[in-house]
C-alpha atoms as a PDB file:
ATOM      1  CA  UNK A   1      80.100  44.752 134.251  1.00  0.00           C
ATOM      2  CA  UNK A   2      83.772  45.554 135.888  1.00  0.00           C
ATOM      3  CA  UNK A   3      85.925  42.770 136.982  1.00  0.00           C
ATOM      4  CA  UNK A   4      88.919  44.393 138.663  1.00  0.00           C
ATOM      5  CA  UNK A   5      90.916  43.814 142.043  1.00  0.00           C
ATOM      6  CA  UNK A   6      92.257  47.506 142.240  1.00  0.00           C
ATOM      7  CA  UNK A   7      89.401  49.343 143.490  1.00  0.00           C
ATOM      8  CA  UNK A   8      91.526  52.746 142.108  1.00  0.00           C
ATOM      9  CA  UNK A   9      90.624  51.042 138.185  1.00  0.00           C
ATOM     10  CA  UNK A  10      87.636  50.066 138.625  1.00  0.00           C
ATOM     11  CA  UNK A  11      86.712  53.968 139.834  1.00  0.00           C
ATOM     12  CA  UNK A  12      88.562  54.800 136.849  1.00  0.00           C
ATOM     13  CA  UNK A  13      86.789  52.905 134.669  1.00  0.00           C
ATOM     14  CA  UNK A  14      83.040  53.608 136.216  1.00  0.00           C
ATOM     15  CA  UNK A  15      83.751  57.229 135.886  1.00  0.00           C
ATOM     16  CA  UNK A  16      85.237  56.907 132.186  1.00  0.00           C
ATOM     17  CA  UNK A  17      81.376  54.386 131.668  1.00  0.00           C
ATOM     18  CA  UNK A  18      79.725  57.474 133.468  1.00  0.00           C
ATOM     19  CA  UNK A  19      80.238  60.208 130.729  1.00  0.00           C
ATOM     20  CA  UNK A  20      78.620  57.711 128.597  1.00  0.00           C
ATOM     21  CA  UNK A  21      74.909  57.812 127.947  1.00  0.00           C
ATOM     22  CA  UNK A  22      74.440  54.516 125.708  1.00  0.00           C
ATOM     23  CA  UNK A  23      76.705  52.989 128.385  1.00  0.00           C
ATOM     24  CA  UNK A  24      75.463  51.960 131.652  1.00  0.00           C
ATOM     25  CA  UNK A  25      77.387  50.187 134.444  1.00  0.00           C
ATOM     26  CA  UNK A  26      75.346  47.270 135.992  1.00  0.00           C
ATOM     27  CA  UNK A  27      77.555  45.439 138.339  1.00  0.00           C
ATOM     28  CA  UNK A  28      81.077  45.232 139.918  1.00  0.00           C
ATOM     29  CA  UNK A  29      83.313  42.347 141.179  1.00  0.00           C
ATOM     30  CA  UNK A  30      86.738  42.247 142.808  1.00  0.00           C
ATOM     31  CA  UNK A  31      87.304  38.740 142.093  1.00  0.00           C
ATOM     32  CA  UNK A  32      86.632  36.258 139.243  1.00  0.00           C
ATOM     33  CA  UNK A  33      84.217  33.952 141.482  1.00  0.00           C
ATOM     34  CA  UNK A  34      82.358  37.123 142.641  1.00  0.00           C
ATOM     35  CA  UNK A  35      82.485  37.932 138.472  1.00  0.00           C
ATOM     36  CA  UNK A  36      80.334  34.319 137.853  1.00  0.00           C
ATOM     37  CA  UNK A  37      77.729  34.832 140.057  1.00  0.00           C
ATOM     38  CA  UNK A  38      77.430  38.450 139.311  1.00  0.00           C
ATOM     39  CA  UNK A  39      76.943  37.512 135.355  1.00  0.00           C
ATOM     40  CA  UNK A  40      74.383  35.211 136.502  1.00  0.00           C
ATOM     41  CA  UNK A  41      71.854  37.350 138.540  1.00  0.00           C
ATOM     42  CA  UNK A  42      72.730  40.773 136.109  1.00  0.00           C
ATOM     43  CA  UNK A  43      73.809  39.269 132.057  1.00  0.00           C
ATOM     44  CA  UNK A  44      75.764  42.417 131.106  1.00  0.00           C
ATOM     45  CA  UNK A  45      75.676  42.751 127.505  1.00  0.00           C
ATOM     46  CA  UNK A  46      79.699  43.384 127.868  1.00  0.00           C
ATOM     47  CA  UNK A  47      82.340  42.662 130.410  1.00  0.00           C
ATOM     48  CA  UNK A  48      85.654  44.368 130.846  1.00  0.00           C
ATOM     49  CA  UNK A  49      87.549  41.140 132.776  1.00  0.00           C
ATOM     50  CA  UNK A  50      90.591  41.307 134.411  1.00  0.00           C
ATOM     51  CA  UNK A  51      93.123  38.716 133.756  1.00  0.00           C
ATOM     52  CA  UNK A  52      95.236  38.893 136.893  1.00  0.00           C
ATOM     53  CA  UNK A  53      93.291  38.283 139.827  1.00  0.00           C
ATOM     54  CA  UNK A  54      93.516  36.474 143.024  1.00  0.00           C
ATOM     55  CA  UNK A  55      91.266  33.209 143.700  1.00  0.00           C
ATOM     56  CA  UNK A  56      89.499  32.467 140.720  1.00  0.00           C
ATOM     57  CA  UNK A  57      91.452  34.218 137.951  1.00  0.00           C
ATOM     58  CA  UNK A  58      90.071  36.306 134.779  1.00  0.00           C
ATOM     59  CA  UNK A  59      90.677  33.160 132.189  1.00  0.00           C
ATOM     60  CA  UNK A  60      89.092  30.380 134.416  1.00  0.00           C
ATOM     61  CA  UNK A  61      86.116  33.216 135.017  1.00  0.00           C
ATOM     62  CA  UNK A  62      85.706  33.415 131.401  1.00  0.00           C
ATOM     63  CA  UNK A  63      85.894  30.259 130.564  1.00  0.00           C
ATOM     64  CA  UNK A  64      83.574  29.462 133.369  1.00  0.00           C
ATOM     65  CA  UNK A  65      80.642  32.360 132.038  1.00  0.00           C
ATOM     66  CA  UNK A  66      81.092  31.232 128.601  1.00  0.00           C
ATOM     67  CA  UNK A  67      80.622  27.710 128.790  1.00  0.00           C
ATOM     68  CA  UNK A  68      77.445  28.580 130.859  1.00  0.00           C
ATOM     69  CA  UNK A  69      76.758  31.587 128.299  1.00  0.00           C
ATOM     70  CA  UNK A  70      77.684  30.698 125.079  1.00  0.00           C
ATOM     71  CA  UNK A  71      76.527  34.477 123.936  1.00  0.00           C
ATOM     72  CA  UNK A  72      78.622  36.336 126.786  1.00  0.00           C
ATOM     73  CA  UNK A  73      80.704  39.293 125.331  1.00  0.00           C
ATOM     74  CA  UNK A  74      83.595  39.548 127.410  1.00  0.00           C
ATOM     75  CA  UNK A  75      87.140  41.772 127.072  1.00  0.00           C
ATOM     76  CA  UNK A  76      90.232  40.883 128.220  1.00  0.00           C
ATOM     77  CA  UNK A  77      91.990  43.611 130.114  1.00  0.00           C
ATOM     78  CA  UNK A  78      95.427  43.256 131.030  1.00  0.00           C
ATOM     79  CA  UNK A  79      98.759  44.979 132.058  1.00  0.00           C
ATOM     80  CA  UNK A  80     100.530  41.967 130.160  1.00  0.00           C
ATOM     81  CA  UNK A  81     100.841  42.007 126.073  1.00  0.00           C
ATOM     82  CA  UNK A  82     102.429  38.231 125.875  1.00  0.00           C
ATOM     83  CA  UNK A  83     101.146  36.270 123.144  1.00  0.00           C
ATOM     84  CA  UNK A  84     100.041  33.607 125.725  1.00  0.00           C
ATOM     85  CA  UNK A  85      98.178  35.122 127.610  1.00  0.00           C
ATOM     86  CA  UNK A  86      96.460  36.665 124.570  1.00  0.00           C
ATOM     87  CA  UNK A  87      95.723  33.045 123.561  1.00  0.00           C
ATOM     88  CA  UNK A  88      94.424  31.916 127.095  1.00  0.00           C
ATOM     89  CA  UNK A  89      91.943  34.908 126.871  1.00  0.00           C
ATOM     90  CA  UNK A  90      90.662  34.218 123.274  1.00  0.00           C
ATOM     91  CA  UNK A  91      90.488  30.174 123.672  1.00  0.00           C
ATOM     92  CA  UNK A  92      88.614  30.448 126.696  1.00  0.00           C
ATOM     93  CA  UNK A  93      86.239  32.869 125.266  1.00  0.00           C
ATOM     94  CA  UNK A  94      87.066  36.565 124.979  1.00  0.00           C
ATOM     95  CA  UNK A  95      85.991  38.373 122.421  1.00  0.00           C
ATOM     96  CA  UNK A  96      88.364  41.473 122.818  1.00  0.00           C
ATOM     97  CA  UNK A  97      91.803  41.916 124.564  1.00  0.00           C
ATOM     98  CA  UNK A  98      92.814  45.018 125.727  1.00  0.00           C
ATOM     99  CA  UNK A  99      95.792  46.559 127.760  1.00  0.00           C
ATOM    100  CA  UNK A 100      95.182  48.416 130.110  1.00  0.00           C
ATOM    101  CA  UNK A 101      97.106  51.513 128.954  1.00  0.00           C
ATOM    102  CA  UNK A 102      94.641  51.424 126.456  1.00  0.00           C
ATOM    103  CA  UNK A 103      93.398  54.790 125.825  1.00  0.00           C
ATOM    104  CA  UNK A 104      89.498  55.918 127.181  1.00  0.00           C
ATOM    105  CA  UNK A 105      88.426  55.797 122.970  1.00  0.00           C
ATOM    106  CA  UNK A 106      89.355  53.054 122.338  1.00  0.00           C
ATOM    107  CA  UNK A 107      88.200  50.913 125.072  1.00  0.00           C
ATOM    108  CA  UNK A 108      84.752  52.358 124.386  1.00  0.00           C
ATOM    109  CA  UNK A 109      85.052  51.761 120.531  1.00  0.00           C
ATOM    110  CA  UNK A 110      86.373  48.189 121.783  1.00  0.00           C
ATOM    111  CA  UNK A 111      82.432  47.713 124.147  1.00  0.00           C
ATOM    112  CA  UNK A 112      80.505  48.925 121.121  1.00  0.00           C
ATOM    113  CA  UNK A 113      82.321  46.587 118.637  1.00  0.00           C
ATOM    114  CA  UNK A 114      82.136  43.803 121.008  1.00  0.00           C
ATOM    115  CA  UNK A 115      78.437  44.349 121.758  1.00  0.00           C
ATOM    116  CA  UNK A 116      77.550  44.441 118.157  1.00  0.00           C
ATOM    117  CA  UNK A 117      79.120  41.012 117.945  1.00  0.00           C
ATOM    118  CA  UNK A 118      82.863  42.090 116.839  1.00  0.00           C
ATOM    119  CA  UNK A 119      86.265  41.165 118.255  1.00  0.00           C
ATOM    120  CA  UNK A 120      88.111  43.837 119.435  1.00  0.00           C
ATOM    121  CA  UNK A 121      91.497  42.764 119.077  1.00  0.00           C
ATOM    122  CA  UNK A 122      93.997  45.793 118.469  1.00  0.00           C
ATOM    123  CA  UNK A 123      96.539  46.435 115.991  1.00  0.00           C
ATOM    124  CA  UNK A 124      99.431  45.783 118.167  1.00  0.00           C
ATOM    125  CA  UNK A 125      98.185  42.943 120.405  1.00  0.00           C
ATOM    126  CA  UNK A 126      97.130  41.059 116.709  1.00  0.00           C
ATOM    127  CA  UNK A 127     100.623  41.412 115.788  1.00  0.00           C
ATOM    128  CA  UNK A 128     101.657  40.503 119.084  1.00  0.00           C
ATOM    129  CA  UNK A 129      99.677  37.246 118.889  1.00  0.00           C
ATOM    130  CA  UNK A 130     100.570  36.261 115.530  1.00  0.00           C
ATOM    131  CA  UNK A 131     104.620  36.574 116.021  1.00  0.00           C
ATOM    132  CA  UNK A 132     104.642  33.106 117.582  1.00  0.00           C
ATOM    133  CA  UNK A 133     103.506  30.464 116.191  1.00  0.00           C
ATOM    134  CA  UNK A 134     105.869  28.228 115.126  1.00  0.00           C
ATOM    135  CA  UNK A 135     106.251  26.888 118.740  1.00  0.00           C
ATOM    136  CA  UNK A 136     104.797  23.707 120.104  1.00  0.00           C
ATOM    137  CA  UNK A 137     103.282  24.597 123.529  1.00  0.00           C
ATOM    138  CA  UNK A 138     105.324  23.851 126.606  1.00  0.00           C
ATOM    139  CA  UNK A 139     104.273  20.564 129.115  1.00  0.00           C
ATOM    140  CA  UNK A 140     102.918  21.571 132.650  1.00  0.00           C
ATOM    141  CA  UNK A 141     106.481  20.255 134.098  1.00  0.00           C
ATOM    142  CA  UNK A 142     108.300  22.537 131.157  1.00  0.00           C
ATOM    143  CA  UNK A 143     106.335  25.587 132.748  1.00  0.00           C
ATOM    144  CA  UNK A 144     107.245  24.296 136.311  1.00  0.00           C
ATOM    145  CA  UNK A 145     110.776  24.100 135.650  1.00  0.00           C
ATOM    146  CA  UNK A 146     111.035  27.779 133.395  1.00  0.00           C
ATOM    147  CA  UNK A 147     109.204  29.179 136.588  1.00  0.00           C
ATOM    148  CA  UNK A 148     111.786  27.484 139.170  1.00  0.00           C
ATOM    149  CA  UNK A 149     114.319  28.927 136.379  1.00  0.00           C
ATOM    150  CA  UNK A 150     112.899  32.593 136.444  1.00  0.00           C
ATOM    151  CA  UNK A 151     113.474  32.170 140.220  1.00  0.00           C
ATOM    152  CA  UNK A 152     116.970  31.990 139.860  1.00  0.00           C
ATOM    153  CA  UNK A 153     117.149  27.719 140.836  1.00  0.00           C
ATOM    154  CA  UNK A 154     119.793  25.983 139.111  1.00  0.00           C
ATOM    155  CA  UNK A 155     119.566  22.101 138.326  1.00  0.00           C
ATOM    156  CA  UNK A 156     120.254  20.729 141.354  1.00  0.00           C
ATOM    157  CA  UNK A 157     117.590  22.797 143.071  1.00  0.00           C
ATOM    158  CA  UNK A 158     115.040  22.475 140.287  1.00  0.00           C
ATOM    159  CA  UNK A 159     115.398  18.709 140.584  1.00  0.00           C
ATOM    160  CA  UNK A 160     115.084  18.952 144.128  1.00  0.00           C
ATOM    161  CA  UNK A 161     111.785  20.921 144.128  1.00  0.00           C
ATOM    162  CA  UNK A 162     109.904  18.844 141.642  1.00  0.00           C
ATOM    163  CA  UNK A 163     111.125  15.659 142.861  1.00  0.00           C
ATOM    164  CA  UNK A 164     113.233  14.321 140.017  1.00  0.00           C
ATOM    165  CA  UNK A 165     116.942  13.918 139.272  1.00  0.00           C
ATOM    166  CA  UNK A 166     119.356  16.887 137.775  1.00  0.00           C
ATOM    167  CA  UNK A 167     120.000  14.272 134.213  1.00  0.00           C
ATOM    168  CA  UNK A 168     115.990  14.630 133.893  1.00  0.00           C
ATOM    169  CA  UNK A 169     115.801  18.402 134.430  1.00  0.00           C
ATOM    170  CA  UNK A 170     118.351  19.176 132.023  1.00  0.00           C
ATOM    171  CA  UNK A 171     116.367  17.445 129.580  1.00  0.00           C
ATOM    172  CA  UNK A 172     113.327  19.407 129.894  1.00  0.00           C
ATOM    173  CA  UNK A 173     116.089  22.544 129.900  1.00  0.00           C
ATOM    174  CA  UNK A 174     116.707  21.570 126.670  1.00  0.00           C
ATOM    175  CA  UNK A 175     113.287  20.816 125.368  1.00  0.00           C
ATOM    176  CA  UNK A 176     112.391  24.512 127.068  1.00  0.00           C
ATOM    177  CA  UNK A 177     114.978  26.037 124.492  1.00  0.00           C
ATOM    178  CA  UNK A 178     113.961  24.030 121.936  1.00  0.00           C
ATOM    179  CA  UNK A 179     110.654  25.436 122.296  1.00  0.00           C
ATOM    180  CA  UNK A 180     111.223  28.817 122.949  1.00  0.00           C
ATOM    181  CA  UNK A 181     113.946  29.410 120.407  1.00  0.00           C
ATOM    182  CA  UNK A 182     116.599  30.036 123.155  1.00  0.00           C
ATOM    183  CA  UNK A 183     119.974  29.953 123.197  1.00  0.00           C
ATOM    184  CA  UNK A 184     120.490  29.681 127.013  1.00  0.00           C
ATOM    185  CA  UNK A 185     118.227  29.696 130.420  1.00  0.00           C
ATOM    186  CA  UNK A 186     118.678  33.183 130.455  1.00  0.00           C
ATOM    187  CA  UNK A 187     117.181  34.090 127.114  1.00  0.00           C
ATOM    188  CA  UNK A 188     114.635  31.181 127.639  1.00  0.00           C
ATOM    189  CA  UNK A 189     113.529  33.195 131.108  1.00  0.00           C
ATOM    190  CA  UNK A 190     113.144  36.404 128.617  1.00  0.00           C
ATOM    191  CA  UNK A 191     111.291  35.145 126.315  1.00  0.00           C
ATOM    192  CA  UNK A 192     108.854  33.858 128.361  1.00  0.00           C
ATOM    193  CA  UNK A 193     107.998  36.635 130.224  1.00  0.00           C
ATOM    194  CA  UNK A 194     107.559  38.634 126.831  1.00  0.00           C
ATOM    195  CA  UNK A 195     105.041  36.508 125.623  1.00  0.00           C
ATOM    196  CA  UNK A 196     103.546  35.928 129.154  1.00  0.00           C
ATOM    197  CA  UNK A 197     104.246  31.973 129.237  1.00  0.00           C
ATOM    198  CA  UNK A 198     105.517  32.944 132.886  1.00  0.00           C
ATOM    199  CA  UNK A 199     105.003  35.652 135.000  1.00  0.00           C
ATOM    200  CA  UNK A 200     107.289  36.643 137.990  1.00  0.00           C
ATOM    201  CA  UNK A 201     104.979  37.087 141.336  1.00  0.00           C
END
């Protein structure tokens, strides 16, 4: 099964499943809620999942399939290479991760490996992954403020937004580069679009 919003990749993808004869394409969704009930009435073997989707995105759609299917085969595909969003696929079920530049061999090698009950986690993405670690994981009002910070907000208006006063927001500013390994706001906002903490809309 393909889980894509861009119509243009998913006809990319059914044609590159087409030239396949041990590969057949089953079903199609748009959307990770269309993705659920789709898994439901077909059980593909393997799923090529979109992370970035609107509604009901790729990791709550995994999640959701493999809590129901604990033997779903799913792979992560992606435009993104951040660490965290790596993680977020794998912890809510994945059992690949691919980018989407990926080239046509080895996102087939990547279905067969998965379907034989592999991970198909590449080179570069396992390096990617395991280059932070050391970092305790932000608080949901750390992300809230980095995003209001990747905006462009300063204090004043990130204290504003979320309800709280400037002396508490420059704490969790400080906690943020703490975490991140950061030397400023700036390289804080960076570094968490690298590893795809945040991502700008």
């Amino acid at each position: 099964m393909i889980v894509d919003d861009h119509p243009i990749y998913r006809d990319g993808l059914r044609s590159l499943l087409s030239v396949h004869d041990d590969l057949e394409l089953v079903a199609e969704a748009s959307d990770g809620g269309a993705a659920v009930a789709l898994f439901r009435t077909h059980r593909p073997d393997v799923t090529l999942m979109d992370l970035s989707m609107p509604e009901l995105g790729g990791v709550d759609a995994i999640d959701i399939i493999t809590t129901e299917f604990s033997s779903a085969r799913i792979i992560a595909l992606t435009t993104y290479e951040g660490d965290a969003d790596i993680r977020r696929a794998l912890e809510a079920g994945a059992r690949g991760y691919l980018l989407k530049s990926a080239v046509r061999q080895q996102l087939t090698d990547a279905i067969h490996l998965v379907h034989r009950g592999g991970q198909a986690l590449p080179a570069e993405v396992a390096k990617r992954l395991g280059q932070f670690t050391a970092h305790a994981e932000l608080t949901a009002r750390e992300l809230e403020v980095l995003q209001l910070l990747a905006k462009g907000y300063r204090n004043r208006m990130v204290a504003e937004a979320i309800g709280r006063t400037e002396a508490t927001v420059k704490v969790h500013v400080l906690h943020i580069l703490q975490k991140l390994g950061a030397d400023d706001r700036t390289e804080a906002v960076t570094v968490a679009l690298q590893r795809g903490i945040i991502h700008l809309a």
